[in-house]
Protein backbone atom coordinates (compact mmCIF):
# COMPACT_ATOMS: atom_id res chain seq x y z
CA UNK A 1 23.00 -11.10 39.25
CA UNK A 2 24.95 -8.51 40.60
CA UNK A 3 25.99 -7.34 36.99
CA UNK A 4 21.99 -7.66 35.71
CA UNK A 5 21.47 -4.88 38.62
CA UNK A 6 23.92 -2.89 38.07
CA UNK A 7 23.09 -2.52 34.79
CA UNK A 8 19.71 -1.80 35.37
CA UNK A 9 20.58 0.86 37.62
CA UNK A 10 23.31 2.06 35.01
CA UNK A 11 22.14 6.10 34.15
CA UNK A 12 22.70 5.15 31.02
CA UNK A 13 19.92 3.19 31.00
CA UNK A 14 17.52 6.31 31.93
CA UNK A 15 19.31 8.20 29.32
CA UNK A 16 18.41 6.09 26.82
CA UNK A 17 14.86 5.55 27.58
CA UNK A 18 14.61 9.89 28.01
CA UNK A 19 16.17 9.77 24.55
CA UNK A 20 13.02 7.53 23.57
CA UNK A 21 15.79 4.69 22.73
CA UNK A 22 13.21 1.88 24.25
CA UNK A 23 14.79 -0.70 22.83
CA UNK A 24 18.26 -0.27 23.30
CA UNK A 25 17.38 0.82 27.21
CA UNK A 26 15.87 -2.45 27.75
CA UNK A 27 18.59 -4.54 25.77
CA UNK A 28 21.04 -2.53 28.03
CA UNK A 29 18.92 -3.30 31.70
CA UNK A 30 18.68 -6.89 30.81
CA UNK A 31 22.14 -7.97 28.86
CA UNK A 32 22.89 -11.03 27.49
CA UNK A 33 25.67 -13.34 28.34
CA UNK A 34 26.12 -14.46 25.17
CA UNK A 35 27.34 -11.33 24.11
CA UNK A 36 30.19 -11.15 26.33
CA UNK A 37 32.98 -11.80 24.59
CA UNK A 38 31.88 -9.56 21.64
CA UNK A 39 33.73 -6.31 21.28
CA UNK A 40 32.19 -2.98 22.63
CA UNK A 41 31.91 -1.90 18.30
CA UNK A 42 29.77 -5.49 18.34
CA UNK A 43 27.69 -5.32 21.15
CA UNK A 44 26.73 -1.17 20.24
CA UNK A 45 26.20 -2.28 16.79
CA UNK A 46 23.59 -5.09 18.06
CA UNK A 47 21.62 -2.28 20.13
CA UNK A 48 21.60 -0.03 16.93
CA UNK A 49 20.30 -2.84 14.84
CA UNK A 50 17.58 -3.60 17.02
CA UNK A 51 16.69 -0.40 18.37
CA UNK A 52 16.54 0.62 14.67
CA UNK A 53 14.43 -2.78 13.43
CA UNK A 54 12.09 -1.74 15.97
CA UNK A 55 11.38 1.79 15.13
CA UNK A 56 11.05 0.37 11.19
CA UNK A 57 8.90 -2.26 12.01
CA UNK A 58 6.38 0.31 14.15
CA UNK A 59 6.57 3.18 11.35
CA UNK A 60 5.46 -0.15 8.63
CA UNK A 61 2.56 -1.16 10.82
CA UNK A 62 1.36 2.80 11.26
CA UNK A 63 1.65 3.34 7.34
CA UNK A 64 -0.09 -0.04 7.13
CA UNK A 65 -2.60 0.87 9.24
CA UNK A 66 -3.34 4.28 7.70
CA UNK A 67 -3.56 2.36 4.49
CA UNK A 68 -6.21 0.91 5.16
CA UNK A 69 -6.15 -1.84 2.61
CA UNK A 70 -9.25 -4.11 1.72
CA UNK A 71 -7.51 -7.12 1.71
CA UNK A 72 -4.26 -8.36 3.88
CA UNK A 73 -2.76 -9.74 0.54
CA UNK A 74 1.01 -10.56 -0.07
CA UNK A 75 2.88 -10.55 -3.37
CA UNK A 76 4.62 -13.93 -2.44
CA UNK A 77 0.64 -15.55 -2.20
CA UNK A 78 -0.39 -14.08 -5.76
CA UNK A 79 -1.48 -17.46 -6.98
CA UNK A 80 0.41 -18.38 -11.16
CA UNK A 81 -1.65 -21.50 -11.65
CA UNK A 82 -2.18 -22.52 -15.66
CA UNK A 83 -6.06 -21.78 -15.20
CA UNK A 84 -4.73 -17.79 -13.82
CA UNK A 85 -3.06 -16.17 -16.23
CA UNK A 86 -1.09 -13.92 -14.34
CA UNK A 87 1.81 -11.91 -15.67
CA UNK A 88 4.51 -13.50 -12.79
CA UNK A 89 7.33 -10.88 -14.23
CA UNK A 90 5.03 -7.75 -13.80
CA UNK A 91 4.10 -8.61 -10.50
CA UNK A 92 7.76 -9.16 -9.17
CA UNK A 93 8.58 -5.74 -10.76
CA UNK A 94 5.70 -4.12 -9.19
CA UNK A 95 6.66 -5.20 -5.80
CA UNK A 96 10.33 -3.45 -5.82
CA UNK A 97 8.20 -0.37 -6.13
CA UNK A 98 10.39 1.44 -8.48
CA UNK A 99 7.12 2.41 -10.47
CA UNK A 100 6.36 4.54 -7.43
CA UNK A 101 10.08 6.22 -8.01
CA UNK A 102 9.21 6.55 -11.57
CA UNK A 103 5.85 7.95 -10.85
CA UNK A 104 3.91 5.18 -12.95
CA UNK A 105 0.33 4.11 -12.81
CA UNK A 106 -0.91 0.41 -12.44
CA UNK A 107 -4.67 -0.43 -14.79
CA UNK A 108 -6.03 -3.85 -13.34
CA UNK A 109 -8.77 -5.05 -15.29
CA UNK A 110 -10.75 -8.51 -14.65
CA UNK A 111 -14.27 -10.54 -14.11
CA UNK A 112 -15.20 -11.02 -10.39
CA UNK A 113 -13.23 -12.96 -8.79
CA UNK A 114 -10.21 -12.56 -10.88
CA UNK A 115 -7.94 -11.28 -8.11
CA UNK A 116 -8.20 -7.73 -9.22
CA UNK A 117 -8.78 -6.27 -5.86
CA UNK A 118 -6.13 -8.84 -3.98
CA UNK A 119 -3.25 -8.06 -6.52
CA UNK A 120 -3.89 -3.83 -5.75
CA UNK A 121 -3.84 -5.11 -2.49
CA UNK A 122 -0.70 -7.11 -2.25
CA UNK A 123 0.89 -4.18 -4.34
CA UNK A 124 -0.05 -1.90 -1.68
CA UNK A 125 1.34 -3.82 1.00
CA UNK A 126 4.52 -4.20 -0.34
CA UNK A 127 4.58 0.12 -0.75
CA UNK A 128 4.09 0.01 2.66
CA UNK A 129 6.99 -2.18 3.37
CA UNK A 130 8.99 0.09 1.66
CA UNK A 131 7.64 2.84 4.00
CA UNK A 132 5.53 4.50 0.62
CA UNK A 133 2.73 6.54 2.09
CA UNK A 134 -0.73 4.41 0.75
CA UNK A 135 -4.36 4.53 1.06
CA UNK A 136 -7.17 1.93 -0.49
CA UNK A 137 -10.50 3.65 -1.59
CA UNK A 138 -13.15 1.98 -3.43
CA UNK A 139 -14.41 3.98 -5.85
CA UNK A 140 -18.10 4.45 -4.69
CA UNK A 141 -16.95 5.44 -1.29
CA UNK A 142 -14.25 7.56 -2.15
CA UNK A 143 -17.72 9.18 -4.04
CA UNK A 144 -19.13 9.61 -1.11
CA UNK A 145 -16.69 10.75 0.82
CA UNK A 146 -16.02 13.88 -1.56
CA UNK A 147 -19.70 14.67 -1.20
CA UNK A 148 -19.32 14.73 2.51
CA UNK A 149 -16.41 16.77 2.66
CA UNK A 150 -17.85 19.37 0.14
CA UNK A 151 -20.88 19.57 2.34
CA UNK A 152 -18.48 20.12 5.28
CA UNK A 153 -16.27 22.82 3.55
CA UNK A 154 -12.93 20.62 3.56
CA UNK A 155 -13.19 19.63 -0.04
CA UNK A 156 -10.03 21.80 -0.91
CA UNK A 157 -8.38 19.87 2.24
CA UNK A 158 -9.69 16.56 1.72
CA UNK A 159 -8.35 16.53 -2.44
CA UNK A 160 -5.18 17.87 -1.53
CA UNK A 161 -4.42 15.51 1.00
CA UNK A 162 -5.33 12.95 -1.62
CA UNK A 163 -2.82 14.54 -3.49
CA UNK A 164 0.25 13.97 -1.59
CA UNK A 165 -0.33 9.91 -0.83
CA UNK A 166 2.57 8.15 -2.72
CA UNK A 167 0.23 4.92 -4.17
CA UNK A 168 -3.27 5.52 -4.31
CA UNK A 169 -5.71 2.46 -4.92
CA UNK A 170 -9.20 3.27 -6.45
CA UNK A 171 -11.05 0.10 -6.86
CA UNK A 172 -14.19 -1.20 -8.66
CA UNK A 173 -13.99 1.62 -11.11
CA UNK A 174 -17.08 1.08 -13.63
CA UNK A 175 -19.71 -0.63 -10.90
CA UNK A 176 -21.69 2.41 -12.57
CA UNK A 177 -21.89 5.42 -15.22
CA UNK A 178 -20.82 9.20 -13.17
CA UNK A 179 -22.34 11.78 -13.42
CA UNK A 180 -20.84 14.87 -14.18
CA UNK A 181 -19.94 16.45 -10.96
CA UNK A 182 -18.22 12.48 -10.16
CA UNK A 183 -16.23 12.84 -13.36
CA UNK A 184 -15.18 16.34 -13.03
CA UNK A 185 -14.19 15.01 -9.02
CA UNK A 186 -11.99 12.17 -10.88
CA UNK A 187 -10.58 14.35 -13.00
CA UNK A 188 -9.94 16.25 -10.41
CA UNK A 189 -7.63 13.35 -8.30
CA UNK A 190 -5.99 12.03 -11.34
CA UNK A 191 -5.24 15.50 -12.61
CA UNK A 192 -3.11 16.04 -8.98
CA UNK A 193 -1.71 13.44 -9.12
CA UNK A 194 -0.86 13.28 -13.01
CA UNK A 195 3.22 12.90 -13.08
CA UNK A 196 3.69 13.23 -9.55
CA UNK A 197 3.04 10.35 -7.68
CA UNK A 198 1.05 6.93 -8.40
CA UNK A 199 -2.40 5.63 -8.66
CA UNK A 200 -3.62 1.72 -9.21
CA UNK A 201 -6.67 1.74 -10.70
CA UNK A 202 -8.96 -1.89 -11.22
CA UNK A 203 -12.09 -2.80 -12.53
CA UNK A 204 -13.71 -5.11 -14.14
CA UNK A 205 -14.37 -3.32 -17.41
CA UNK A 206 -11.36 -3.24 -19.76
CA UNK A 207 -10.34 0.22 -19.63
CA UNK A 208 -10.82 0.58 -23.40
CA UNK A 209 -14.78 0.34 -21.93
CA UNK A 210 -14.09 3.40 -19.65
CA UNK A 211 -14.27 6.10 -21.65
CA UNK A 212 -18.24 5.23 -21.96
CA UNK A 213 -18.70 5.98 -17.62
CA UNK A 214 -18.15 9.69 -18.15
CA UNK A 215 -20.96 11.65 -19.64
CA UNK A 216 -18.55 14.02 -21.02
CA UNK A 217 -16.29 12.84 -23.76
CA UNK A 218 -13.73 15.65 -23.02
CA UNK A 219 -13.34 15.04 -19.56
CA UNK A 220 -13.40 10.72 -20.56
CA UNK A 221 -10.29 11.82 -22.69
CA UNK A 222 -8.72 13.86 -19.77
CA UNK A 223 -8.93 11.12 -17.14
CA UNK A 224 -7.89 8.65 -19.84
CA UNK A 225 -4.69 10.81 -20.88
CA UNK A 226 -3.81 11.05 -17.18
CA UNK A 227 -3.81 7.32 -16.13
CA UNK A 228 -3.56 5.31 -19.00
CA UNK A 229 -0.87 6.81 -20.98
CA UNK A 230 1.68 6.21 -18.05
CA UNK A 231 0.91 2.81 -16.91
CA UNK A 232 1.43 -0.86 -16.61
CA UNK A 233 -1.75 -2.45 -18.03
CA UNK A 234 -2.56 -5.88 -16.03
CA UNK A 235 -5.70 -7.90 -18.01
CA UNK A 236 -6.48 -10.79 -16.09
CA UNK A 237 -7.87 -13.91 -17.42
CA UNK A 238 -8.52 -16.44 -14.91
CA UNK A 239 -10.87 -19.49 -14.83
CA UNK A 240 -10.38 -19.83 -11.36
CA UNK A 241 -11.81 -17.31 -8.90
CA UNK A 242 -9.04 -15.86 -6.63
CA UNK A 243 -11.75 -16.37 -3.84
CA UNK A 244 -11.78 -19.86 -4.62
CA UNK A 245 -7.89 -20.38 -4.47
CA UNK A 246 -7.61 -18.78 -1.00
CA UNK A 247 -10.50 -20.85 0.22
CA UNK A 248 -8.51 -24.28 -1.26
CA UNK A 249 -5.32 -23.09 0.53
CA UNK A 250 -7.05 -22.50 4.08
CA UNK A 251 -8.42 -25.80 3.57
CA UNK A 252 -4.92 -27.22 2.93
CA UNK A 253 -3.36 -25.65 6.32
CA UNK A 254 -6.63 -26.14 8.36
């Protein structure tokens, strides 16, 4: 006991925590025997470890947060079932990321219920594991939200901030034709972004069908040349709805 309060009163201790080292202050003010016999290189390396695991952990669940995903979806749950014919191989090299390094785009195309929104999603996730800067938009309220902002004078502020996210996730592209001030304000995003950082795109059209949302065939081709020409195309094909595999595997573990 006597060595529990003395560290606790060790000035250490309040050096650490003015330091904003939380962790290792309160690993230090409440040791553990078991680490005793470990060397002084040891035990320090243990308070790094955690005191560095904790400050990762915190900055995943911020960028996760910002994200603001529409679905809490995980690579590993990505269901490869016969009746889902899902490219397994693309979807493991997805989730190292490295298509973010190389500045790549992702085109997910399927019927409802084909997982299209959960794979962008379980994409996503993993980018924010690997501390990428992401943010989840559907398409018609991204729309909206451009209209606001333009009506608020912070258009210029809003696109550019749209700009500098590393993986940006526009879903349910094709719920309707755009008019031309919506194409010219997708144009706009994918143009920014074009080469610079990444975009995942899904929809249920194939995105052959796209070019037939934009009233303006020169702007169709722009957008087109911007996203499709440097991407990983993902069809899916699945008889079974991913709403109804989730469902069957909650029913499983209930």
């Amino acid at each position: 006991m006597q060595e529990v309060a003395f560290m606790f009163n060790n000035p250490t201790v309040e050096k650490l925590r003015d330091l904003k080292l939380k962790v290792m202050a309160k690993l230090m003010s409440e040791p553990d025997v078991g680490l005793q016999d470990l060397s002084f290189e040891e035990r320090l390396g243990i308070l790094v470890e955690q005191e560095w695991l904790s400050r990762k952990n915190a900055r995943i669940k911020r960028i996760l947060a910002s994200a603001a995903l529409g679905i809490n979806a995980f690579v590993e749950d990505v269901d490869y079932t016969v009746d889902r014919s899902i490219d397994k191989a693309l979807i493991q090299k997805l989730s190292t990321c490295l298509f973010i390094e190389q500045k790549l785009n992702l085109v997910i195309s399927g019927k409802t219920g084909s997982g299209k929104t959960y794979i962008a999603c379980a994409v996503g996730n993993a980018a924010c594991r690997h501390e990428y800067s992401v943010k989840y938009f559907r398409i018609p309220e991204l729309l909206l939200e451009i209209q606001e902002a333009k009506h608020e004078n912070r258009y210029s502020r809003f696109m550019k901030q749209l700009q500098t996210i590393k993986l940006l996730i526009l879903d349910d592209i094709g719920l309707k034709s755009y008019t031309l001030e919506e194409s010219r304000d997708i144009l706009e995003i994918v143009e920014s972004r074009y080469s610079k950082v990444s975009t995942i795109l899904s929809g249920q059209m194939a995105h052959a069908q796209w070019y037939a949302l934009f009233p303006d065939p020169t702007i169709a081709d722009a957008i087109m040349d911007r996203v499709i020409h440097n991407a990983y195309i993902l069809a899916l094909d699945s008889k079974k709805s991913m709403r109804e595999v989730m469902a069957e595997k909650i029913a499983r573990t209930s």
